[in-house]
C-alpha atoms as a PDB file:
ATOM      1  CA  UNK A   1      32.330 -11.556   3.133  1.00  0.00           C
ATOM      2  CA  UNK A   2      31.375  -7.871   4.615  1.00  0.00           C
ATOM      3  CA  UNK A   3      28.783  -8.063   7.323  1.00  0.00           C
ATOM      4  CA  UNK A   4      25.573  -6.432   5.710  1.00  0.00           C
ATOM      5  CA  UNK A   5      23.072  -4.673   7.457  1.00  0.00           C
ATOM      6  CA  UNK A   6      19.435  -5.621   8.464  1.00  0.00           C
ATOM      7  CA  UNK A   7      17.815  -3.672   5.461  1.00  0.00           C
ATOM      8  CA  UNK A   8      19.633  -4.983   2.668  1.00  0.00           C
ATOM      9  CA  UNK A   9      19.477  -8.588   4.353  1.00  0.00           C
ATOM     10  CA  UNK A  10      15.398  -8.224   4.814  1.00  0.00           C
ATOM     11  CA  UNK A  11      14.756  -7.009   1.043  1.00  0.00           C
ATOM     12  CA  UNK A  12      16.569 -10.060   0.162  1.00  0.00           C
ATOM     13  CA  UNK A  13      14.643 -12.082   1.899  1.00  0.00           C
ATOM     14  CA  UNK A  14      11.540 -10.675   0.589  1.00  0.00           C
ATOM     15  CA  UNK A  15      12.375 -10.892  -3.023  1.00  0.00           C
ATOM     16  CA  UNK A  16      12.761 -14.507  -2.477  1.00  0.00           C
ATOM     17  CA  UNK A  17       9.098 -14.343  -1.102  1.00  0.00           C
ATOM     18  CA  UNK A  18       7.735 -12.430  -4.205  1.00  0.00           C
ATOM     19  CA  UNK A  19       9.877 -14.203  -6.448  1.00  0.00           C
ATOM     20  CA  UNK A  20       8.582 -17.824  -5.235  1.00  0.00           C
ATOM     21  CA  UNK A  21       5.125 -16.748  -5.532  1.00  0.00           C
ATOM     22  CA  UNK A  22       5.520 -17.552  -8.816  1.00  0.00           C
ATOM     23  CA  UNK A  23       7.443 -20.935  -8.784  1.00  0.00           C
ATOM     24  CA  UNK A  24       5.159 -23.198  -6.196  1.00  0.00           C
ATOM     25  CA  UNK A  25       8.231 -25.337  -6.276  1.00  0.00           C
ATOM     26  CA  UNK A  26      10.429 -22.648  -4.034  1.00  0.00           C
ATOM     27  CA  UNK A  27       7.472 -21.341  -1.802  1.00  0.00           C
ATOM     28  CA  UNK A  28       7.455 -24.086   0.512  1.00  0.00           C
ATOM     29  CA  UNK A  29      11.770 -23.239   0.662  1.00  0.00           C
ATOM     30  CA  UNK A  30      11.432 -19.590   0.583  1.00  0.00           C
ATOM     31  CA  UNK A  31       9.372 -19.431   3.673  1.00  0.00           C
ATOM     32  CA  UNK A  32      11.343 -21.237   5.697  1.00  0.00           C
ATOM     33  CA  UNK A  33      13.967 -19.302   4.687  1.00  0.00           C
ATOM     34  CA  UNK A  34      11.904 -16.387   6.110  1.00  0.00           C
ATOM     35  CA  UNK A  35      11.404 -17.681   9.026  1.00  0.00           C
ATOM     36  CA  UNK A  36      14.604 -18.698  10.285  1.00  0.00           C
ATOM     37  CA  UNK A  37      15.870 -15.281   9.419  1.00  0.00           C
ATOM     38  CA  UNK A  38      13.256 -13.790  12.144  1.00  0.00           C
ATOM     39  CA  UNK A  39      14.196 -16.065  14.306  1.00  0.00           C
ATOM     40  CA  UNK A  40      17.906 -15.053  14.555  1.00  0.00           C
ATOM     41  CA  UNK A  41      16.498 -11.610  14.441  1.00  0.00           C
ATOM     42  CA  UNK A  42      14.318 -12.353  17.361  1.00  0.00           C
ATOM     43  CA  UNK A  43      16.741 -13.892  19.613  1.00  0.00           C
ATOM     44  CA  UNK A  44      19.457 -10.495  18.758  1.00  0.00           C
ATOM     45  CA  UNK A  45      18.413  -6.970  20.359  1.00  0.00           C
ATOM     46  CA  UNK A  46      20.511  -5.668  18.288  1.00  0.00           C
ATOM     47  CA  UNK A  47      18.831  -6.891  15.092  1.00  0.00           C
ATOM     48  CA  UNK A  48      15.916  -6.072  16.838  1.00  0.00           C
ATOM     49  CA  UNK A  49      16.578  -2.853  17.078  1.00  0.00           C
ATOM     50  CA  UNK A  50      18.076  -2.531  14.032  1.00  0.00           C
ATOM     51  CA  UNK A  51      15.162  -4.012  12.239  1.00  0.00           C
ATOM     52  CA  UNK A  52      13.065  -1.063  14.328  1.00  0.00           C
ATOM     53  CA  UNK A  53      15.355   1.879  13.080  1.00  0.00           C
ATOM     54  CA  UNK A  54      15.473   1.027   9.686  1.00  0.00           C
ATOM     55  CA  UNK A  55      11.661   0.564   9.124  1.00  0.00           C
ATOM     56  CA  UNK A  56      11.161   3.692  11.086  1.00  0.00           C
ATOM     57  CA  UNK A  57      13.262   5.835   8.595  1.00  0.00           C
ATOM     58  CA  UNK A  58      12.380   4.038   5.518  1.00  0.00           C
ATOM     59  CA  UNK A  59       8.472   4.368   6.118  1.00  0.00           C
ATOM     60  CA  UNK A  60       8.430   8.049   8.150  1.00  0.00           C
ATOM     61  CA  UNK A  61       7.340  10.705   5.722  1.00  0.00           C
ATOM     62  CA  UNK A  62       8.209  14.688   7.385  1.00  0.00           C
ATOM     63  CA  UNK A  63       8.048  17.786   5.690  1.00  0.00           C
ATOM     64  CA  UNK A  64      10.270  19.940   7.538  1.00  0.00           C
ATOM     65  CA  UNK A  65      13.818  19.879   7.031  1.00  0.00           C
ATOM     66  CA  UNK A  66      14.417  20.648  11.162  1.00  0.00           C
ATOM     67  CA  UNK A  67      11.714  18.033  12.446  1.00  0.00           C
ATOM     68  CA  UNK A  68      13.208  15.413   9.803  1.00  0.00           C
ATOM     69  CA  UNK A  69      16.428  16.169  10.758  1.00  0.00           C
ATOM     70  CA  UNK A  70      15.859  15.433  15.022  1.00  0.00           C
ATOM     71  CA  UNK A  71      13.610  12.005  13.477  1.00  0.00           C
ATOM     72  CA  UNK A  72      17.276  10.408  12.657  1.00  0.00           C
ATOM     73  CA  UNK A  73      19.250  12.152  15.166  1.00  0.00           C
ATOM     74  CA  UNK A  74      16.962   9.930  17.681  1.00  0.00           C
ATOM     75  CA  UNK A  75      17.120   6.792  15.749  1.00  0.00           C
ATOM     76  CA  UNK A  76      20.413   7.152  14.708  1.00  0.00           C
ATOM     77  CA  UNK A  77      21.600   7.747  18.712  1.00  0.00           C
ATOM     78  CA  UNK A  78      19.120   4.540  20.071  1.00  0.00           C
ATOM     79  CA  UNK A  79      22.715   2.915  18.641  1.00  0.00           C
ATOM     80  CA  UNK A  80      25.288   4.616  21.503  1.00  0.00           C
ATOM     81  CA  UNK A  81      24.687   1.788  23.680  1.00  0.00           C
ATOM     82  CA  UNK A  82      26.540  -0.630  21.604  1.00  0.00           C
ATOM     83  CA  UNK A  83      30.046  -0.711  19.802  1.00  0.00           C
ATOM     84  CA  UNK A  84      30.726  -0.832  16.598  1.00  0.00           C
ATOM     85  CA  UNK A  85      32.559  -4.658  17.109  1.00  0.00           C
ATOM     86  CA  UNK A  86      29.022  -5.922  19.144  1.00  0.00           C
ATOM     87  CA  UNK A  87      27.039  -4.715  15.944  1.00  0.00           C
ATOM     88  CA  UNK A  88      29.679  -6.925  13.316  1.00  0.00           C
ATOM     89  CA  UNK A  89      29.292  -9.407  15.768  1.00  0.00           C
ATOM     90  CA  UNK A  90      25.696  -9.771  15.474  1.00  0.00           C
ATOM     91  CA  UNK A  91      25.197  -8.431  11.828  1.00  0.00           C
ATOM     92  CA  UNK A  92      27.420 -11.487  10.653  1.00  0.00           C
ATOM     93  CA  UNK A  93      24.624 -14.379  11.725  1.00  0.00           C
ATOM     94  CA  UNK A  94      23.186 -12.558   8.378  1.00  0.00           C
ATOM     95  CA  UNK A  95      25.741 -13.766   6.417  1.00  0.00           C
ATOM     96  CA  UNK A  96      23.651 -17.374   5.696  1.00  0.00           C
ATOM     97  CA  UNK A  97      20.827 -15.525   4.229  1.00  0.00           C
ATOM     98  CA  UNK A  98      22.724 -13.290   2.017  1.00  0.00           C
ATOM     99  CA  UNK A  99      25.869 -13.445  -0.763  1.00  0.00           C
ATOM    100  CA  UNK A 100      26.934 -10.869  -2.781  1.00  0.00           C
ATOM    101  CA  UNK A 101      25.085 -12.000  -6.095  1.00  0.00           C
ATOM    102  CA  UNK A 102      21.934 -11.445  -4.163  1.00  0.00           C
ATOM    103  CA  UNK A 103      22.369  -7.827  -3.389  1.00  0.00           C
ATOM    104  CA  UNK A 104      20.021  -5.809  -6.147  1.00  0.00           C
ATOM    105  CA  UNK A 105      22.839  -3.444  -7.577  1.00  0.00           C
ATOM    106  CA  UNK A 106      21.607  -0.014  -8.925  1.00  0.00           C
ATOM    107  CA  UNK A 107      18.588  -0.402  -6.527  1.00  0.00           C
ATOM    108  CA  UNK A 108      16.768   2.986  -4.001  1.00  0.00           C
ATOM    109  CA  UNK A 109      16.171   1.047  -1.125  1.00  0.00           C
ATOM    110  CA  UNK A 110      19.563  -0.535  -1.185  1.00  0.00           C
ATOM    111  CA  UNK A 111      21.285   3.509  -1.577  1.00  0.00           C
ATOM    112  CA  UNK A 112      18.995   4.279   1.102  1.00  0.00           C
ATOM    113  CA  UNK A 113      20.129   1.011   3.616  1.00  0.00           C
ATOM    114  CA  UNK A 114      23.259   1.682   3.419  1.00  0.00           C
ATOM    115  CA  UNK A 115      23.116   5.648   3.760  1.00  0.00           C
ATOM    116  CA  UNK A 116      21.582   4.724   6.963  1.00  0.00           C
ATOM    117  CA  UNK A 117      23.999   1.606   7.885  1.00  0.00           C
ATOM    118  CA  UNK A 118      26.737   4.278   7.171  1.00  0.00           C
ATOM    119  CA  UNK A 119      25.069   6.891   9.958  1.00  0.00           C
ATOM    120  CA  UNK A 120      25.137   4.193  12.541  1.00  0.00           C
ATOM    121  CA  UNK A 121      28.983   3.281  11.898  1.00  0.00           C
ATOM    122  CA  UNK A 122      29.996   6.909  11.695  1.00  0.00           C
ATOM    123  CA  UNK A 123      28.132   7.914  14.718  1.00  0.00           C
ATOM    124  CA  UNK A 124      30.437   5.376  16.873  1.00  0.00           C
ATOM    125  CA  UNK A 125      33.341   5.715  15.405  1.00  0.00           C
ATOM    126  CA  UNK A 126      36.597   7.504  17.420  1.00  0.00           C
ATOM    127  CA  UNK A 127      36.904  11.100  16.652  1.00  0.00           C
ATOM    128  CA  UNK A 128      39.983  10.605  14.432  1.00  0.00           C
ATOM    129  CA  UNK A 129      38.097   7.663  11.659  1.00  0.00           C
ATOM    130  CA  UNK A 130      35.221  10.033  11.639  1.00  0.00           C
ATOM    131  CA  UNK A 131      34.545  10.391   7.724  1.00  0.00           C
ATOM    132  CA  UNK A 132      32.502  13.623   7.418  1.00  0.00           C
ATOM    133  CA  UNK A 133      32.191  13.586   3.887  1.00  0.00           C
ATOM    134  CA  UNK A 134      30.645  10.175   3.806  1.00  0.00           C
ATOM    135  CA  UNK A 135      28.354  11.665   6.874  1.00  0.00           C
ATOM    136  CA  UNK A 136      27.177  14.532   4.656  1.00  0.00           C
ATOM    137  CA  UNK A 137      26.125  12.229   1.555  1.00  0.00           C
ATOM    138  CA  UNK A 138      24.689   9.148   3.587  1.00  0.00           C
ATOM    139  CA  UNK A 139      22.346  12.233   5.698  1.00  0.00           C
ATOM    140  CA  UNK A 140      21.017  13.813   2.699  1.00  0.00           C
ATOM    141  CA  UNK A 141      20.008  10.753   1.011  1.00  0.00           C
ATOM    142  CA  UNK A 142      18.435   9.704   4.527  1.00  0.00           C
ATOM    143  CA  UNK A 143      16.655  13.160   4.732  1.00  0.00           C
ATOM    144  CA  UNK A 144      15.481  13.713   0.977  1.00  0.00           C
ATOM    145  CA  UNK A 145      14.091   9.989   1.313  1.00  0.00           C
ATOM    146  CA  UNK A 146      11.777  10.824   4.613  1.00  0.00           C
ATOM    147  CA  UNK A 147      10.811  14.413   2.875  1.00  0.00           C
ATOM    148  CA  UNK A 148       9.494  12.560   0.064  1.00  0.00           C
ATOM    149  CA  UNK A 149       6.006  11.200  -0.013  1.00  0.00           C
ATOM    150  CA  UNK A 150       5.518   7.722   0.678  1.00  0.00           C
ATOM    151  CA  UNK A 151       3.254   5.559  -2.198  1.00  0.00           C
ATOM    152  CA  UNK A 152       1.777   2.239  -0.970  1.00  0.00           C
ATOM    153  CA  UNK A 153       3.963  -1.410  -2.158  1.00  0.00           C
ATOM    154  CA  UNK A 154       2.161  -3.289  -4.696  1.00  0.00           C
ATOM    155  CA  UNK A 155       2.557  -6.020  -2.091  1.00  0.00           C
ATOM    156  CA  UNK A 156       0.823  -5.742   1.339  1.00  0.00           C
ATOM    157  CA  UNK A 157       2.341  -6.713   4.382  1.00  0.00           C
ATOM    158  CA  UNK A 158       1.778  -6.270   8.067  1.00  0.00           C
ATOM    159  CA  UNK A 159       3.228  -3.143   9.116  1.00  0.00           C
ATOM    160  CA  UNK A 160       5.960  -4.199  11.852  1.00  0.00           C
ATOM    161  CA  UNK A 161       6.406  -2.523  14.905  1.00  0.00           C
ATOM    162  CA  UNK A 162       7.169  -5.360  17.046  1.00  0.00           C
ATOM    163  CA  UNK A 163       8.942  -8.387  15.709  1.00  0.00           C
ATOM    164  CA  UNK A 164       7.647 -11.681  16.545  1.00  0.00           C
ATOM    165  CA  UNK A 165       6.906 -15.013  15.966  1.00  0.00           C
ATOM    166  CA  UNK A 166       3.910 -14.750  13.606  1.00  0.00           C
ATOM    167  CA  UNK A 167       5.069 -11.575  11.777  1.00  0.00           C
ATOM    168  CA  UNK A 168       6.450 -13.283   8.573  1.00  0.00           C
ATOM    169  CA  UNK A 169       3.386 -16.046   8.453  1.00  0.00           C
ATOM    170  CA  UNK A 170       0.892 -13.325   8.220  1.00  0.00           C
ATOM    171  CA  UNK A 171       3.222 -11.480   5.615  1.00  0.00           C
ATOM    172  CA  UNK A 172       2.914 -14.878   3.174  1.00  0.00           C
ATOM    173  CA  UNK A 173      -1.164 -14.992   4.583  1.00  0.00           C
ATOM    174  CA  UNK A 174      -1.437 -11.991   3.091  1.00  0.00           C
ATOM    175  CA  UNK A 175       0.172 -12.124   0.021  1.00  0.00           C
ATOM    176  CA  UNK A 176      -1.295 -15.628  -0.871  1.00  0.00           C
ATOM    177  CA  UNK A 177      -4.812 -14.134   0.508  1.00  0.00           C
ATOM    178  CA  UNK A 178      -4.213 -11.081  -2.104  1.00  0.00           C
ATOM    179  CA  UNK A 179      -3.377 -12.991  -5.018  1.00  0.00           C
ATOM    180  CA  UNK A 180      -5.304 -16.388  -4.813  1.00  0.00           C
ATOM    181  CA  UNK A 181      -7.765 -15.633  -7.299  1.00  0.00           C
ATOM    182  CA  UNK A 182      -4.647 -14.315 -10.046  1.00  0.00           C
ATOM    183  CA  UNK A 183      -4.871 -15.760 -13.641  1.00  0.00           C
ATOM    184  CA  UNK A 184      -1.605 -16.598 -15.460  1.00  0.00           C
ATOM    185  CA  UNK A 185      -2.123 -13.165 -16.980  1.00  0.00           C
ATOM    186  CA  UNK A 186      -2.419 -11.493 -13.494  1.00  0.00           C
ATOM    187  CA  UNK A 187       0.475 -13.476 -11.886  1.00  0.00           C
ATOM    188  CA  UNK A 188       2.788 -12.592 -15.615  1.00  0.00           C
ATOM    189  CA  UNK A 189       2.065  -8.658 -14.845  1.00  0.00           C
ATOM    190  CA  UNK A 190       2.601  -8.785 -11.113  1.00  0.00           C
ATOM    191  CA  UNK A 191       5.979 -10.336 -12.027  1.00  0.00           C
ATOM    192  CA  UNK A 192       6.598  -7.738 -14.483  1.00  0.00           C
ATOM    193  CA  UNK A 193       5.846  -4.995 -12.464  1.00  0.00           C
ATOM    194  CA  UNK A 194       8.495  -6.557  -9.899  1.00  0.00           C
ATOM    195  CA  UNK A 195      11.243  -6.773 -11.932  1.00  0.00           C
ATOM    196  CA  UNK A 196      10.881  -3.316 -13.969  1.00  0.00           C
ATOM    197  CA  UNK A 197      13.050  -0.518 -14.282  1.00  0.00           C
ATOM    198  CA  UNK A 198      11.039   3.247 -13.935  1.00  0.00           C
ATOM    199  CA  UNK A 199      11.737   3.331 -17.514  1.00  0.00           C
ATOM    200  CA  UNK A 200      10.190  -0.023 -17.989  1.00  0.00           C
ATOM    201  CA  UNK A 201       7.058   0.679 -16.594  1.00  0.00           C
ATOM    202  CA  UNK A 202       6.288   4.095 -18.216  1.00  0.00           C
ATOM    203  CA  UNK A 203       6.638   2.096 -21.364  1.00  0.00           C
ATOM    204  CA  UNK A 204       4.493  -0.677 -20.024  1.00  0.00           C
ATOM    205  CA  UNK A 205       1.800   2.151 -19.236  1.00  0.00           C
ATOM    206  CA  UNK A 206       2.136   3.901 -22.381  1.00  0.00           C
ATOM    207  CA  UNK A 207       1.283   0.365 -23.738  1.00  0.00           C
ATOM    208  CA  UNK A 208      -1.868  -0.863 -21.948  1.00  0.00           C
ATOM    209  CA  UNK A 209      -3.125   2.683 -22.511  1.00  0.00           C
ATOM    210  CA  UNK A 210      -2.970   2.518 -26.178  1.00  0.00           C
ATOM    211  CA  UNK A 211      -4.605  -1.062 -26.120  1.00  0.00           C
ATOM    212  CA  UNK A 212      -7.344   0.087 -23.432  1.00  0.00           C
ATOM    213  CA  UNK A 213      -8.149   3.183 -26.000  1.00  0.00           C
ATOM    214  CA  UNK A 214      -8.289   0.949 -28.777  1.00  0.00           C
ATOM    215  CA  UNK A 215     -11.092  -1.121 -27.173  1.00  0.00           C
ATOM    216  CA  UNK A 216     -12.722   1.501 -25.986  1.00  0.00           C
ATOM    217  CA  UNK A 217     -12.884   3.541 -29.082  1.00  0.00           C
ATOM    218  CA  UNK A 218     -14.294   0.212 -30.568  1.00  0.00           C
ATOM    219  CA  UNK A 219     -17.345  -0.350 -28.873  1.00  0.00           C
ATOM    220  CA  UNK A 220     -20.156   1.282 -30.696  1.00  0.00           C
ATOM    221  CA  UNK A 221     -23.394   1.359 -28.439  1.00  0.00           C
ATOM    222  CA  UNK A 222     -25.566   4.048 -28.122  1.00  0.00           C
ATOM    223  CA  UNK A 223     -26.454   3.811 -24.747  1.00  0.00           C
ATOM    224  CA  UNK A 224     -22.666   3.077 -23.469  1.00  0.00           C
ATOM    225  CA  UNK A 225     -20.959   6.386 -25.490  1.00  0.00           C
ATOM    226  CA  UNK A 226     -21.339   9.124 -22.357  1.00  0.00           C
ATOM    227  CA  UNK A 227     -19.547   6.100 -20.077  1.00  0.00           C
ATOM    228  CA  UNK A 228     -16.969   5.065 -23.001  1.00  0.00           C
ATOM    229  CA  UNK A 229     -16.088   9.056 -23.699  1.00  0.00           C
ATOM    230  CA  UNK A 230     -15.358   9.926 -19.594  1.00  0.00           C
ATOM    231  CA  UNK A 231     -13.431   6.089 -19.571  1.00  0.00           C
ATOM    232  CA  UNK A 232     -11.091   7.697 -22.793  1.00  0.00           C
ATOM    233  CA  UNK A 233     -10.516  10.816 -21.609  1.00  0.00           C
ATOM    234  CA  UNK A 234      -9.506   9.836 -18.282  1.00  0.00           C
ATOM    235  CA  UNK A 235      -7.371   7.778 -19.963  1.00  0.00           C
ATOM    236  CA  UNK A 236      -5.533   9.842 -22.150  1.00  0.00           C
ATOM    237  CA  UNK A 237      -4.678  12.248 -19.147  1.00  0.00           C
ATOM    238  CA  UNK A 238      -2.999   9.460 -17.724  1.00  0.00           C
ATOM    239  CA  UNK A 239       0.709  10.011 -16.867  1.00  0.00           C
ATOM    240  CA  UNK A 240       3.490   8.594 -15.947  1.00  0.00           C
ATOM    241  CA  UNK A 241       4.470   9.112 -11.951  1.00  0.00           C
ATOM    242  CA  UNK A 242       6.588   7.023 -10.187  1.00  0.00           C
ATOM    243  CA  UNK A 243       3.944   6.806  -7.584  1.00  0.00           C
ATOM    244  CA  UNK A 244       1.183   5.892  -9.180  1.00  0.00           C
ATOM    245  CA  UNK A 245       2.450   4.338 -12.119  1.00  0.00           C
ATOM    246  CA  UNK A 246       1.448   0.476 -10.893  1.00  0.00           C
ATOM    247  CA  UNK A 247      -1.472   1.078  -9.874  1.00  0.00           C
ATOM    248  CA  UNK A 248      -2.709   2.377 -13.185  1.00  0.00           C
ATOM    249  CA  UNK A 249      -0.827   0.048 -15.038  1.00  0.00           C
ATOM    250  CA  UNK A 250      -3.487  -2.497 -13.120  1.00  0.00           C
ATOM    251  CA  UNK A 251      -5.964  -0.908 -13.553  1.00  0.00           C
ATOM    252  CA  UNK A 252      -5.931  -0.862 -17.440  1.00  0.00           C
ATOM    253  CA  UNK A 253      -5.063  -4.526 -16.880  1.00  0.00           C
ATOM    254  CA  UNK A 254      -8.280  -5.431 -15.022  1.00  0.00           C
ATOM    255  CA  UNK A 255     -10.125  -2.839 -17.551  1.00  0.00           C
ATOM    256  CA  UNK A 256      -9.010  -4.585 -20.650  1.00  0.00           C
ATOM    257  CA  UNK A 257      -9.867  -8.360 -19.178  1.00  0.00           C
ATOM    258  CA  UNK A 258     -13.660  -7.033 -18.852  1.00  0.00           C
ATOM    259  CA  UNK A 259     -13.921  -5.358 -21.525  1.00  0.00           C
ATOM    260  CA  UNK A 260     -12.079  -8.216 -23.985  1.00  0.00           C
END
């Protein structure tokens, strides 16, 4: 099997996470799972490192095309210390944590892992393997993904800028912390959202905002009407944007359960 990068190996890792969430049988399994992976990341300054770059780019939001440009250009050079054969060597105590099945196909931050797994390799290659094509494709997916404006996950974690021990515990404290109080309802939607397509969730939104108008447009009292018209019209301008299309999707959800 290839040796895959840190990215792709660390967003399988946390699907497990999410996905246990919901199956108490595999959280217990999951989390170990977790934490053995930071532990060979941990004892690897090369994983390390990698682990650093890779959050860096995929979190770093810049405007200008220049300034975005020199943000990889330093990451991507942090890498000129090592060969190409010392990274494989590392990369492959990965392989236990990850098999090809796992790998989301069709999936952003997977295009975006290995645009930036791609940069590394090219920029160490000898003069004469040096694919410039494939340099011009992975870099422009790199640079249109920091020029774009970053939304907040649906699931909070601690922000990483130093891997150690604790770092995956207070991940799972977090998300069990965040979630605790979920209904079957709750936990069903949060699952949803997960698993859904862009397409999927505009529909899902489109949904819960005709239910959420039907309530509203149901309730008769005098004294509620001036809240209830503000509430629907609100509403209505609701629109689908990838950024901000969970977060309103939740919102009707949590509107609905009061108001049912």
């Amino acid at each position: 099997m290839k040796n895959t990068n840190i990215g792709i190996a660390n967003l399988i890792i946390s699907n497990k996470l999410k996905d246990s969430y919901f199956n108490d049988k595999l959280i217990e399994e999951s989390k170990k799972v977790a934490f053995d992976f930071f532990d060979v990341v941990k004892s690897s300054p090369i994983l390390q490192l990698e682990f650093k770059v890779f959050n860096n780019i995929e979190n770093k939001h810049i405007d200008s095309d220049i300034i975005a440009t020199r943000y990889i250009d330093n990451n991507i050079k942090l890498f000129e210390v090592f060969t190409i054969d010392e990274i494989n060597a590392e990369r492959a105590k990965l392989n236990a944590f990850v098999n090809e099945n796992s790998i989301p196909e069709d999936n952003d931050k997977v295009l975006l892992y290995s645009a930036i797994d791609n940069l590394i390799k090219e920029s160490l290659n000898d003069n004469e393997n040096i694919d410039v094509d494939n340099i011009h494709e992975s870099f422009t997916l790199v640079l249109n993904h920091i020029k774009e404006p970053k939304k907040k996950t649906l699931v909070e974690t601690a922000e990483v800028k130093h891997i150690d021990e604790d770092v995956i515990e207070i991940a799972v404290n977090k998300f069990n912390e965040k979630y605790e109080s979920l209904n079957e309802d709750d936990r069903n939607l949060l699952k949803i959202l997960i698993k859904s397509t862009d397409k999927e969730k505009e529909a899902l939104l489109e949904t819960y905002k005709t239910e959420s108008l039907t309530i509203l447009e149901g309730i008769t009292k005098e004294s509620a009407k001036d809240a209830i018209a503000t509430s629907i019209q609100k509403i209505k301008e609701m629109m689908y944007k990838k950024d901000s299309v969970e977060d309103n999707i939740i919102r009707l959800h949590e509107l609905k359960k009061e108001l049912l």
